[in-house]
ModelCIF file with pLDDT and N, C-alpha, C, O atoms, coordinates in Angstrom:
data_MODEL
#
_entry.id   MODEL 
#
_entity.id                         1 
_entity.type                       polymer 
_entity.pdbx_number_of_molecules   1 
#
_entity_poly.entity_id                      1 
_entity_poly.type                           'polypeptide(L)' 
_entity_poly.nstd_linkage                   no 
_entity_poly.nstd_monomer                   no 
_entity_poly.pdbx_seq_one_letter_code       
;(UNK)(UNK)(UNK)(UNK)(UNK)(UNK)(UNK)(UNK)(UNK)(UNK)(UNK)(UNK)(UNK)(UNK)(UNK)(UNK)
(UNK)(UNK)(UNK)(UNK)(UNK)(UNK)(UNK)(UNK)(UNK)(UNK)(UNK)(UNK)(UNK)(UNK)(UNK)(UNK)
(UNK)(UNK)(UNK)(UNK)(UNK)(UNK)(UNK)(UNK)(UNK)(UNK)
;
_entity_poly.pdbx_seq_one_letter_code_can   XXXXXXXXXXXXXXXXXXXXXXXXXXXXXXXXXXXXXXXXXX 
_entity_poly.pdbx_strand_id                 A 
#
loop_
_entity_poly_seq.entity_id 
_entity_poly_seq.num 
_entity_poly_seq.mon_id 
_entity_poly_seq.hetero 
1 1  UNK n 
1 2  UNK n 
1 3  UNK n 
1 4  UNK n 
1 5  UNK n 
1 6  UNK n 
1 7  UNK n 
1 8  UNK n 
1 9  UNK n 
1 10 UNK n 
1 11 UNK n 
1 12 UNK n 
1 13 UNK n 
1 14 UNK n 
1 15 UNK n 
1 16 UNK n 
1 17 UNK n 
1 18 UNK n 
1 19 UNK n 
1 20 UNK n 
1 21 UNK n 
1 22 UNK n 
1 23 UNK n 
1 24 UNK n 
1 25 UNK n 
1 26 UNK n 
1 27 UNK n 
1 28 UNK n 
1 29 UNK n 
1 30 UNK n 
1 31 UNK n 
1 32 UNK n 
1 33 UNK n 
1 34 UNK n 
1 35 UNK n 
1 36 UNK n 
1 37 UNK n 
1 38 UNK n 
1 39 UNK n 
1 40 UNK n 
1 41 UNK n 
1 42 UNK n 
#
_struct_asym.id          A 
_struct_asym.entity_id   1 
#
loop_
_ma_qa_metric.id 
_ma_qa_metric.mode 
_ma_qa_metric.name 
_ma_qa_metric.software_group_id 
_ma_qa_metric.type 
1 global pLDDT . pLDDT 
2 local  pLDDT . pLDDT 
#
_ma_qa_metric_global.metric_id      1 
_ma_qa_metric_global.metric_value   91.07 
_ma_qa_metric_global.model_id       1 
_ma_qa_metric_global.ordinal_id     1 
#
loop_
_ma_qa_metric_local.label_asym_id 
_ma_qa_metric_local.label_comp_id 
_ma_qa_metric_local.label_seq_id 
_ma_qa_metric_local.metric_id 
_ma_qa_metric_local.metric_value 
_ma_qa_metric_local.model_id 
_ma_qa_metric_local.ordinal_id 
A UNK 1  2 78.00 1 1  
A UNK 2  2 73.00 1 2  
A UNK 3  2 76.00 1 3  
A UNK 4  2 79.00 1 4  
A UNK 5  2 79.00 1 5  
A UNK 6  2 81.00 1 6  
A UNK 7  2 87.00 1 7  
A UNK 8  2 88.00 1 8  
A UNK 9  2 91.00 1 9  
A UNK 10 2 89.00 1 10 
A UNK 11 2 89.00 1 11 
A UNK 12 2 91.00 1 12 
A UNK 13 2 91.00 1 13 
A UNK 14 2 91.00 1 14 
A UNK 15 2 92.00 1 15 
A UNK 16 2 92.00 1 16 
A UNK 17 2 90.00 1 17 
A UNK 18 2 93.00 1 18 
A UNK 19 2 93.00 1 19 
A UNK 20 2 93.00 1 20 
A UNK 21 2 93.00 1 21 
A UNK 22 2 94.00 1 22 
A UNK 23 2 94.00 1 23 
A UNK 24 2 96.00 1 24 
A UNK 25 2 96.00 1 25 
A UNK 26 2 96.00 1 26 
A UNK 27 2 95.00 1 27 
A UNK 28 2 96.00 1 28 
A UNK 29 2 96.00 1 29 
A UNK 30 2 95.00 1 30 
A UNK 31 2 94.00 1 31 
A UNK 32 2 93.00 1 32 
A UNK 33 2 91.00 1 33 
A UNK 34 2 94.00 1 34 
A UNK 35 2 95.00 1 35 
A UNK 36 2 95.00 1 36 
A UNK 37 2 96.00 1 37 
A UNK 38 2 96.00 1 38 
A UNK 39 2 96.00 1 39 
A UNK 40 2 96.00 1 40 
A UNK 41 2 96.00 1 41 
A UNK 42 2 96.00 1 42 
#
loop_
_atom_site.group_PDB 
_atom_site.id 
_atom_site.type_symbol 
_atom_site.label_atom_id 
_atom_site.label_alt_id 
_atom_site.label_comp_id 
_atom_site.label_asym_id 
_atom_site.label_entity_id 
_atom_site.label_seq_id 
_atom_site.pdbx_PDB_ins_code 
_atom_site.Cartn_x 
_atom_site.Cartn_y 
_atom_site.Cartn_z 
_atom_site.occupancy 
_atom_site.B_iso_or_equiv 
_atom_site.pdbx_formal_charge 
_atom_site.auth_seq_id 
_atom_site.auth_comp_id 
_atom_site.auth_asym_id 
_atom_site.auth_atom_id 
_atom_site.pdbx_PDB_model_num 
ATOM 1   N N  . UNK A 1 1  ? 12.774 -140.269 -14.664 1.00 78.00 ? 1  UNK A N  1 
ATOM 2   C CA . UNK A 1 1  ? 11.500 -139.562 -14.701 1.00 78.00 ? 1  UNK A CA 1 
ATOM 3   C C  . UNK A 1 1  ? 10.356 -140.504 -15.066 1.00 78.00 ? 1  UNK A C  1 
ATOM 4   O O  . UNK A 1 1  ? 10.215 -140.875 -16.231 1.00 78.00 ? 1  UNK A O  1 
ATOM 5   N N  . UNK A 1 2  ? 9.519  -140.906 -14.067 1.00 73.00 ? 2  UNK A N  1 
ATOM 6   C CA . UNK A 1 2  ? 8.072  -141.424 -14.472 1.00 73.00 ? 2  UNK A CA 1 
ATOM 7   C C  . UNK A 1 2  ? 6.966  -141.133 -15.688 1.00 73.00 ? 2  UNK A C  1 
ATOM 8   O O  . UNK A 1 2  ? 6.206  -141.798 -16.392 1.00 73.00 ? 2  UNK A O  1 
ATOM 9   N N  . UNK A 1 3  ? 7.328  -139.763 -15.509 1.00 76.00 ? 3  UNK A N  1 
ATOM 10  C CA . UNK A 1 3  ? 6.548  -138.649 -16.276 1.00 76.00 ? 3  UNK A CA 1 
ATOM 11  C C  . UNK A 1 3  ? 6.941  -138.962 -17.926 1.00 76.00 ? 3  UNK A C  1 
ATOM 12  O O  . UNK A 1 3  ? 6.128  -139.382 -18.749 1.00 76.00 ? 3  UNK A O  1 
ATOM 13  N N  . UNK A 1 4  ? 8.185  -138.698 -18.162 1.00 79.00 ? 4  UNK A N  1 
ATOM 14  C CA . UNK A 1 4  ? 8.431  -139.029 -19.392 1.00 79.00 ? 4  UNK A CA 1 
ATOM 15  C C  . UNK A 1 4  ? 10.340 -139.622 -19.668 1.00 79.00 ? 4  UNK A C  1 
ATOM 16  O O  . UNK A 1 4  ? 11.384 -139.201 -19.170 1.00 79.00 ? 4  UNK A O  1 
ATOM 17  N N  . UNK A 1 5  ? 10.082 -140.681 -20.624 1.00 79.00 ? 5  UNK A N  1 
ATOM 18  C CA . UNK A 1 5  ? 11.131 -141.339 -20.448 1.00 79.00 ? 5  UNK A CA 1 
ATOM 19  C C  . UNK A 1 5  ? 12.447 -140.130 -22.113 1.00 79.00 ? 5  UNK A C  1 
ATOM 20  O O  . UNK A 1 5  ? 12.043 -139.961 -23.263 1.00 79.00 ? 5  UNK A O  1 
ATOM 21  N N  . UNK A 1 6  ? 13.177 -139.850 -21.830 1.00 81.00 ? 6  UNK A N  1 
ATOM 22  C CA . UNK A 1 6  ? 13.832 -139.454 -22.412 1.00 81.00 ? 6  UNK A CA 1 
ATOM 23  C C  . UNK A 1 6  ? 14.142 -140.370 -23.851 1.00 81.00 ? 6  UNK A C  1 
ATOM 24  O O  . UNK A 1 6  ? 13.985 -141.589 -23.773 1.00 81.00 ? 6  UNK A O  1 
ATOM 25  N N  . UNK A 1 7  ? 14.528 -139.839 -24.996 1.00 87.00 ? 7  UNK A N  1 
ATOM 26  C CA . UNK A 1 7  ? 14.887 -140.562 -26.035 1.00 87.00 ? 7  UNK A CA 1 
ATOM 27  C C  . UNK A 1 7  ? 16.247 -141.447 -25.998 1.00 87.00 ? 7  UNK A C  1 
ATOM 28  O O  . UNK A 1 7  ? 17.020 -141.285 -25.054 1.00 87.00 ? 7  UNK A O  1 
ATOM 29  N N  . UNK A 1 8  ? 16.502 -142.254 -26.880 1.00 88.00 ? 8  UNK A N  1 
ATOM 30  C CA . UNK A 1 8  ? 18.123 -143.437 -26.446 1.00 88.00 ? 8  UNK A CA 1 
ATOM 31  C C  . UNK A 1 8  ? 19.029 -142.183 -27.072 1.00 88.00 ? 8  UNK A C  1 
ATOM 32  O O  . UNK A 1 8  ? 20.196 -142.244 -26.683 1.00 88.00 ? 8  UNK A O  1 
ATOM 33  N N  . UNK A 1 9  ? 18.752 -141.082 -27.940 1.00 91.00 ? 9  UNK A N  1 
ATOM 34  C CA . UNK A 1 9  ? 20.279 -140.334 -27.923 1.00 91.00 ? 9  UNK A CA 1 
ATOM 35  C C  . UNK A 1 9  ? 20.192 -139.428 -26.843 1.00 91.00 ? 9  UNK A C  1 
ATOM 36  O O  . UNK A 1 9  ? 21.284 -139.041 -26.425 1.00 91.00 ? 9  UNK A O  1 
ATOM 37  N N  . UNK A 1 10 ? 18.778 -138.805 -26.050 1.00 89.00 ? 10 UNK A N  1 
ATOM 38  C CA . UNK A 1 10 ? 19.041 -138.301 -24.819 1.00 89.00 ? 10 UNK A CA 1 
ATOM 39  C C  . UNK A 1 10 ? 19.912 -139.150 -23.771 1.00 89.00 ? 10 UNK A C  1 
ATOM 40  O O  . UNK A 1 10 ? 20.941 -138.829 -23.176 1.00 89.00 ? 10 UNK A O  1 
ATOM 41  N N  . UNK A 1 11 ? 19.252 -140.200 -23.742 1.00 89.00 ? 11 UNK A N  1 
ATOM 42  C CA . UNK A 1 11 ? 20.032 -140.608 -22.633 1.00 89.00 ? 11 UNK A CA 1 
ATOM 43  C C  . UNK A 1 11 ? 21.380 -141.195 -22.944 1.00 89.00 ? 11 UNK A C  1 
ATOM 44  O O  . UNK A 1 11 ? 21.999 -141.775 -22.052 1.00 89.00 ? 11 UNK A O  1 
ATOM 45  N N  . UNK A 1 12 ? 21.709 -141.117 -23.755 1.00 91.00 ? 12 UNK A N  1 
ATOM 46  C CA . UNK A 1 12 ? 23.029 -141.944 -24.469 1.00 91.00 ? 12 UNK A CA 1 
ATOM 47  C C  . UNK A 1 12 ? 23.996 -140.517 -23.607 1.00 91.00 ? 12 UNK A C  1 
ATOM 48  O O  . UNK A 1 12 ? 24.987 -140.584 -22.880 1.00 91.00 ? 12 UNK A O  1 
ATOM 49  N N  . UNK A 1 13 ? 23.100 -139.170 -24.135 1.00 91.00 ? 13 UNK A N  1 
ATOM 50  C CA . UNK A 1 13 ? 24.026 -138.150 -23.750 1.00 91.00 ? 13 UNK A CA 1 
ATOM 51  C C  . UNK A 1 13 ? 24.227 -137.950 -22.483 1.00 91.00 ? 13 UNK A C  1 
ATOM 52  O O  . UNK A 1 13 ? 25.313 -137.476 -22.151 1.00 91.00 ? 13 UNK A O  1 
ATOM 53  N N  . UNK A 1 14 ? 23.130 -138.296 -21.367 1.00 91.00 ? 14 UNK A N  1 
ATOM 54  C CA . UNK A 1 14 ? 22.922 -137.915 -20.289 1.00 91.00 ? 14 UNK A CA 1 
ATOM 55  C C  . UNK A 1 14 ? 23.813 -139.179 -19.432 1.00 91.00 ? 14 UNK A C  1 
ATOM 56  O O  . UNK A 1 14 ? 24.042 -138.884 -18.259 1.00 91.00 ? 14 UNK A O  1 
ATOM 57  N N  . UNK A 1 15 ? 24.336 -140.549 -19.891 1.00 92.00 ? 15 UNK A N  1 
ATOM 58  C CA . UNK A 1 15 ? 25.375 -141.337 -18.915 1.00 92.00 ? 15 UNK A CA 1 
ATOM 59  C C  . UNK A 1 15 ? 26.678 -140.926 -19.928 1.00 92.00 ? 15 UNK A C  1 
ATOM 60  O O  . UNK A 1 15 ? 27.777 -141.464 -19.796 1.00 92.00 ? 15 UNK A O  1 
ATOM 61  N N  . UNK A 1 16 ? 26.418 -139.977 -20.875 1.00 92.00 ? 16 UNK A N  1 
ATOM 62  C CA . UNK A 1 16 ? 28.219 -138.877 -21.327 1.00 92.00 ? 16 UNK A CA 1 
ATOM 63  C C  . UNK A 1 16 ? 28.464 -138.497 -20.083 1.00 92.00 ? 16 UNK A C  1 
ATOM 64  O O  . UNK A 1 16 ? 29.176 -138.953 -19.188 1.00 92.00 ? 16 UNK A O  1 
ATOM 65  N N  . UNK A 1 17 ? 27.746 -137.576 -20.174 1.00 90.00 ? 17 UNK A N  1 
ATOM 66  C CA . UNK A 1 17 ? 27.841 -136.557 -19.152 1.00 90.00 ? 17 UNK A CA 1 
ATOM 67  C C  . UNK A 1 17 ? 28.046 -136.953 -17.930 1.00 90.00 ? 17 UNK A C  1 
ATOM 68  O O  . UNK A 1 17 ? 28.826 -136.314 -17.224 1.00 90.00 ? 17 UNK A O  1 
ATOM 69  N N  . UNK A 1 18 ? 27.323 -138.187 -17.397 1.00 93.00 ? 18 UNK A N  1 
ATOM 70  C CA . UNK A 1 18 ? 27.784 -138.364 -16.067 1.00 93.00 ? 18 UNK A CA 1 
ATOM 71  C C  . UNK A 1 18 ? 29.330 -139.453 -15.867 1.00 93.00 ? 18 UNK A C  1 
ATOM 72  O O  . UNK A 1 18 ? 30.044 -139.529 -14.867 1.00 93.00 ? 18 UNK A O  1 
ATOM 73  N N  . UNK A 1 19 ? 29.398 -139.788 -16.470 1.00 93.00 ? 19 UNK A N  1 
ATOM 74  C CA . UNK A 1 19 ? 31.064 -140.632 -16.919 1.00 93.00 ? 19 UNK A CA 1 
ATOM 75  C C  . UNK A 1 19 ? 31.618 -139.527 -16.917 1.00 93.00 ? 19 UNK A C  1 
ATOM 76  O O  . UNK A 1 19 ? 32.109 -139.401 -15.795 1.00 93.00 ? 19 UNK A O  1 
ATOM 77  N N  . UNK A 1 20 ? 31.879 -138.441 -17.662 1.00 93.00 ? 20 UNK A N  1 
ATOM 78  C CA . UNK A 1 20 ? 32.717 -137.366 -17.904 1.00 93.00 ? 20 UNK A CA 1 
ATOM 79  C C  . UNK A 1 20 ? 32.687 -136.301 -16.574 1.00 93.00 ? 20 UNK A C  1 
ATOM 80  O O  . UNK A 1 20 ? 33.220 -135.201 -16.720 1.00 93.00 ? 20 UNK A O  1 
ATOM 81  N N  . UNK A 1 21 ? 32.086 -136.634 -15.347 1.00 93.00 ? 21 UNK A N  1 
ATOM 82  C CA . UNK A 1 21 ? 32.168 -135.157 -14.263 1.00 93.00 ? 21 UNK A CA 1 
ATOM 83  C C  . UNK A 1 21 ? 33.289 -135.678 -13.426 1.00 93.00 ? 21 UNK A C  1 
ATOM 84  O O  . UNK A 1 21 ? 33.690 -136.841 -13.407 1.00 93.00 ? 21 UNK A O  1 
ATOM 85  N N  . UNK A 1 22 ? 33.719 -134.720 -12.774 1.00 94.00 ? 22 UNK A N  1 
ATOM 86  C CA . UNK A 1 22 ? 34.679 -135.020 -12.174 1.00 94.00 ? 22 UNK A CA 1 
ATOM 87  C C  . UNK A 1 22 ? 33.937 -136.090 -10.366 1.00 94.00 ? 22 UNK A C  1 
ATOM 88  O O  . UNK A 1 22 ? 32.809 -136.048 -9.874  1.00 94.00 ? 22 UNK A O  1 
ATOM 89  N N  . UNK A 1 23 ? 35.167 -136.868 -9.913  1.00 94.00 ? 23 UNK A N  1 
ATOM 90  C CA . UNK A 1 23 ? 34.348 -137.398 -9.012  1.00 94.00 ? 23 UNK A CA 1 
ATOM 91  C C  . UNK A 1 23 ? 33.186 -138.516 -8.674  1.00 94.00 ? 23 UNK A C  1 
ATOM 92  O O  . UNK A 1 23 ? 32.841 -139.069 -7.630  1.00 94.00 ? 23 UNK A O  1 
ATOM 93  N N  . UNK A 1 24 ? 32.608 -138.614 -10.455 1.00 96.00 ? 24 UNK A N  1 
ATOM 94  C CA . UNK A 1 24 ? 31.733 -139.983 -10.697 1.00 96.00 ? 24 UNK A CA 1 
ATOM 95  C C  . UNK A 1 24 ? 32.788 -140.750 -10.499 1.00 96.00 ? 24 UNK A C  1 
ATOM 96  O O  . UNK A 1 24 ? 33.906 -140.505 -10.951 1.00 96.00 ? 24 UNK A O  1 
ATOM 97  N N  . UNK A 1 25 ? 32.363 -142.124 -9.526  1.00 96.00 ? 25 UNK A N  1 
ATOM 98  C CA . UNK A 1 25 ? 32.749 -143.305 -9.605  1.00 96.00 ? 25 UNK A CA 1 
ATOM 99  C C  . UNK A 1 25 ? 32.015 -144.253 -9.276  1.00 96.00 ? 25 UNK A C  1 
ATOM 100 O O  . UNK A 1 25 ? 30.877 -144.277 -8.808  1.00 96.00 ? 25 UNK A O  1 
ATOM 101 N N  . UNK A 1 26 ? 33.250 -145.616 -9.743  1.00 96.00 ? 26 UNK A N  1 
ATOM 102 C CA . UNK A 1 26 ? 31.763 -146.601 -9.948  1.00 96.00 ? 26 UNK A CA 1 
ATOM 103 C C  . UNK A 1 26 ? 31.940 -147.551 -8.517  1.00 96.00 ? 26 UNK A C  1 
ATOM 104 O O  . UNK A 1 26 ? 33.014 -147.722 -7.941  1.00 96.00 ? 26 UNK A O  1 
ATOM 105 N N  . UNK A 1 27 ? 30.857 -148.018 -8.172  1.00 95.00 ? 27 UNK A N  1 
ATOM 106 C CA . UNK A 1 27 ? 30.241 -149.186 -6.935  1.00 95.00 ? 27 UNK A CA 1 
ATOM 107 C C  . UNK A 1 27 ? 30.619 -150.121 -7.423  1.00 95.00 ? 27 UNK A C  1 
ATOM 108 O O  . UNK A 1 27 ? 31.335 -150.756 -6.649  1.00 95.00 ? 27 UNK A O  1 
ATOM 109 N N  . UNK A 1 28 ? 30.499 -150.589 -8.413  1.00 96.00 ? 28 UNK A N  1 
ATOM 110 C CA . UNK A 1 28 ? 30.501 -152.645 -8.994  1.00 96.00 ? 28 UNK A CA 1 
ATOM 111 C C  . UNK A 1 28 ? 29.273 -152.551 -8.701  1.00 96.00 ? 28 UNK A C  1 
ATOM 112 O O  . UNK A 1 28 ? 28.656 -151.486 -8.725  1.00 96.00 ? 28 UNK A O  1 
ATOM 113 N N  . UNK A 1 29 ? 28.718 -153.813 -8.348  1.00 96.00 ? 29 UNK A N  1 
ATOM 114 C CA . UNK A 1 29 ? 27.690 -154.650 -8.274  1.00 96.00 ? 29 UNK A CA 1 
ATOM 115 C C  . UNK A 1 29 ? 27.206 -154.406 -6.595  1.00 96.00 ? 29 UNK A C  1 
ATOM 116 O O  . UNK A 1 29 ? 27.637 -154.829 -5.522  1.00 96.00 ? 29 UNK A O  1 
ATOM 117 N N  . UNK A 1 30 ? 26.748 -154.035 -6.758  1.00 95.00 ? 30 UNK A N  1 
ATOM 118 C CA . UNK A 1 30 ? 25.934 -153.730 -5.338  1.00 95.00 ? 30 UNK A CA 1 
ATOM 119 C C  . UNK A 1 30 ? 23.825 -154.142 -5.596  1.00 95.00 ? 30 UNK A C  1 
ATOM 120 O O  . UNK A 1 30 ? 23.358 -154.657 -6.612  1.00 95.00 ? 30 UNK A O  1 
ATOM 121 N N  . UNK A 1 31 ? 23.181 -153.801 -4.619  1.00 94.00 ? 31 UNK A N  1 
ATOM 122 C CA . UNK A 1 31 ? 22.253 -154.121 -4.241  1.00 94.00 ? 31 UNK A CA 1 
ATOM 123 C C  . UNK A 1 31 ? 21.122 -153.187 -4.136  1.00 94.00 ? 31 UNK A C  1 
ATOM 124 O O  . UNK A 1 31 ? 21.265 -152.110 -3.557  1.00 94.00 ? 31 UNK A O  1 
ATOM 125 N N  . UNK A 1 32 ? 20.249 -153.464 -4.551  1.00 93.00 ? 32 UNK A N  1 
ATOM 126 C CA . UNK A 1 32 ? 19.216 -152.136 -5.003  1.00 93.00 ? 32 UNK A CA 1 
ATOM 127 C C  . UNK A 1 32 ? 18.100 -152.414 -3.280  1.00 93.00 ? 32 UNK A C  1 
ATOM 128 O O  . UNK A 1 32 ? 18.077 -153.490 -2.683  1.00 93.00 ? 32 UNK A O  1 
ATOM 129 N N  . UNK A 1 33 ? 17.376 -151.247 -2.869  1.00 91.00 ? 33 UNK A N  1 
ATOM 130 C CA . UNK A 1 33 ? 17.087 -151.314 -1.870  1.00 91.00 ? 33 UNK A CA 1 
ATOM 131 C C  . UNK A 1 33 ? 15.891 -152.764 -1.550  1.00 91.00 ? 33 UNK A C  1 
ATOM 132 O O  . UNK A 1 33 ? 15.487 -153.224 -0.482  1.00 91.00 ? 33 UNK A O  1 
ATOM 133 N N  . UNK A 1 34 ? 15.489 -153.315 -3.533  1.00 94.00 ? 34 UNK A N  1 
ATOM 134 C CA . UNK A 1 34 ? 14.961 -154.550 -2.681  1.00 94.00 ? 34 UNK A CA 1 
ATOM 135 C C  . UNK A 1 34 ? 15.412 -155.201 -2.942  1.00 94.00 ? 34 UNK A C  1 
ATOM 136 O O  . UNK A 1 34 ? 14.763 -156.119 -3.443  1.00 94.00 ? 34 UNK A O  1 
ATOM 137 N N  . UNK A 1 35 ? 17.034 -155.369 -2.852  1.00 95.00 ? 35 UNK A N  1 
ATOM 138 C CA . UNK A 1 35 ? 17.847 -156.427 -2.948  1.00 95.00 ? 35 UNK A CA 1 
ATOM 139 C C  . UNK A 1 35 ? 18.445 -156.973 -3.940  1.00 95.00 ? 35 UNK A C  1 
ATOM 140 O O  . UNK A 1 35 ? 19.494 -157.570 -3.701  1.00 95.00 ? 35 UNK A O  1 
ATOM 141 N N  . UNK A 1 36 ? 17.925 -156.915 -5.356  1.00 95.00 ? 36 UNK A N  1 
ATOM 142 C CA . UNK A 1 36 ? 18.315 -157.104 -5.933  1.00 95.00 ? 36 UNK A CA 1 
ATOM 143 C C  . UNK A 1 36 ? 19.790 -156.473 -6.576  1.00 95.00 ? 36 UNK A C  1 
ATOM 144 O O  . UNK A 1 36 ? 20.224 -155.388 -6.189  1.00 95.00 ? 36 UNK A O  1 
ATOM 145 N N  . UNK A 1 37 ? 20.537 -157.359 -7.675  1.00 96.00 ? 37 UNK A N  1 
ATOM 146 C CA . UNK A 1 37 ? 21.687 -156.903 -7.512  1.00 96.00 ? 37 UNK A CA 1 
ATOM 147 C C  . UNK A 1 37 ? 21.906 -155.688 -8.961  1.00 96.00 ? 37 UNK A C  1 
ATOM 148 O O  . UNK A 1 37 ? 21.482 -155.676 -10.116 1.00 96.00 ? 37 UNK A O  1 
ATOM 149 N N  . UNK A 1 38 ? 22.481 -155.085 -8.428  1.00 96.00 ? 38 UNK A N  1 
ATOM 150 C CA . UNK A 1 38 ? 22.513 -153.968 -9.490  1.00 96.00 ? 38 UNK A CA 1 
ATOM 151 C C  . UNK A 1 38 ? 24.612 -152.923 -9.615  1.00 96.00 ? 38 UNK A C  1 
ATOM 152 O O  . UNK A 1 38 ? 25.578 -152.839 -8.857  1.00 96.00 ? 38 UNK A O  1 
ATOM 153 N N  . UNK A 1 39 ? 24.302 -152.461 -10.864 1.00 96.00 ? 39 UNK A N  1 
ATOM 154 C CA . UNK A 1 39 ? 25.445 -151.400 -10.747 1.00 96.00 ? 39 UNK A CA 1 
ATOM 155 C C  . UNK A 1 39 ? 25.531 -149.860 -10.828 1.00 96.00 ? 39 UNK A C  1 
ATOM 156 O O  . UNK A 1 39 ? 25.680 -149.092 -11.779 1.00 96.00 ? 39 UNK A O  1 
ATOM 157 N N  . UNK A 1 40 ? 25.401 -149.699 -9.644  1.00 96.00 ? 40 UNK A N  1 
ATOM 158 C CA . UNK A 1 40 ? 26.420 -148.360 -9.069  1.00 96.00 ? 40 UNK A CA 1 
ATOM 159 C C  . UNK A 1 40 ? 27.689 -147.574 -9.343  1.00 96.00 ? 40 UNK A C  1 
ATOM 160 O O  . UNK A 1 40 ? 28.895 -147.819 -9.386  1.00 96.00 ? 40 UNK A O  1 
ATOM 161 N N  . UNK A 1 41 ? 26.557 -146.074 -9.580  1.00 96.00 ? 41 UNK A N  1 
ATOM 162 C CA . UNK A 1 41 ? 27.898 -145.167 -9.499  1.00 96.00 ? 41 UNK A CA 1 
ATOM 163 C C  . UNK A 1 41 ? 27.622 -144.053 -8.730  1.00 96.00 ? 41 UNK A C  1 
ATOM 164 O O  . UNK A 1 41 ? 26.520 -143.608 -9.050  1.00 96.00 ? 41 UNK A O  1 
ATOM 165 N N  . UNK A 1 42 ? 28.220 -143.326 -7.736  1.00 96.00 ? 42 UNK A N  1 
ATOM 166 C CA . UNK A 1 42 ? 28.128 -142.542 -7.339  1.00 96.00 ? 42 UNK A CA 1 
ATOM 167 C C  . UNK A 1 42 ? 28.919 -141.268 -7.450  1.00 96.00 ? 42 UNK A C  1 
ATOM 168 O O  . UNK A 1 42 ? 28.599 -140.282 -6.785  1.00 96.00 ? 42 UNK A O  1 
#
């Protein structure tokens, strides 16, 4: 969110939550659309 950045125990909770759903998995090291290298989960 641009608008407003969440607090570090919000977001601490909010990559819980996405580790814990069923079906998250991870990319490795892949490539952000300007190239640079980044990590992925989908």
């Amino acid at each position: 969110s641009p608008a407003r950045t969440p607090s570090p125990a919000v977001r601490g909770a909010l990559y819980r939550m996405l580790a814990g759903l069923p079906g998250v998995r991870s990319l490795g090291t892949v490539r952000d659309p300007l190239g640079r290298p980044a990590v992925g989960v989908a």
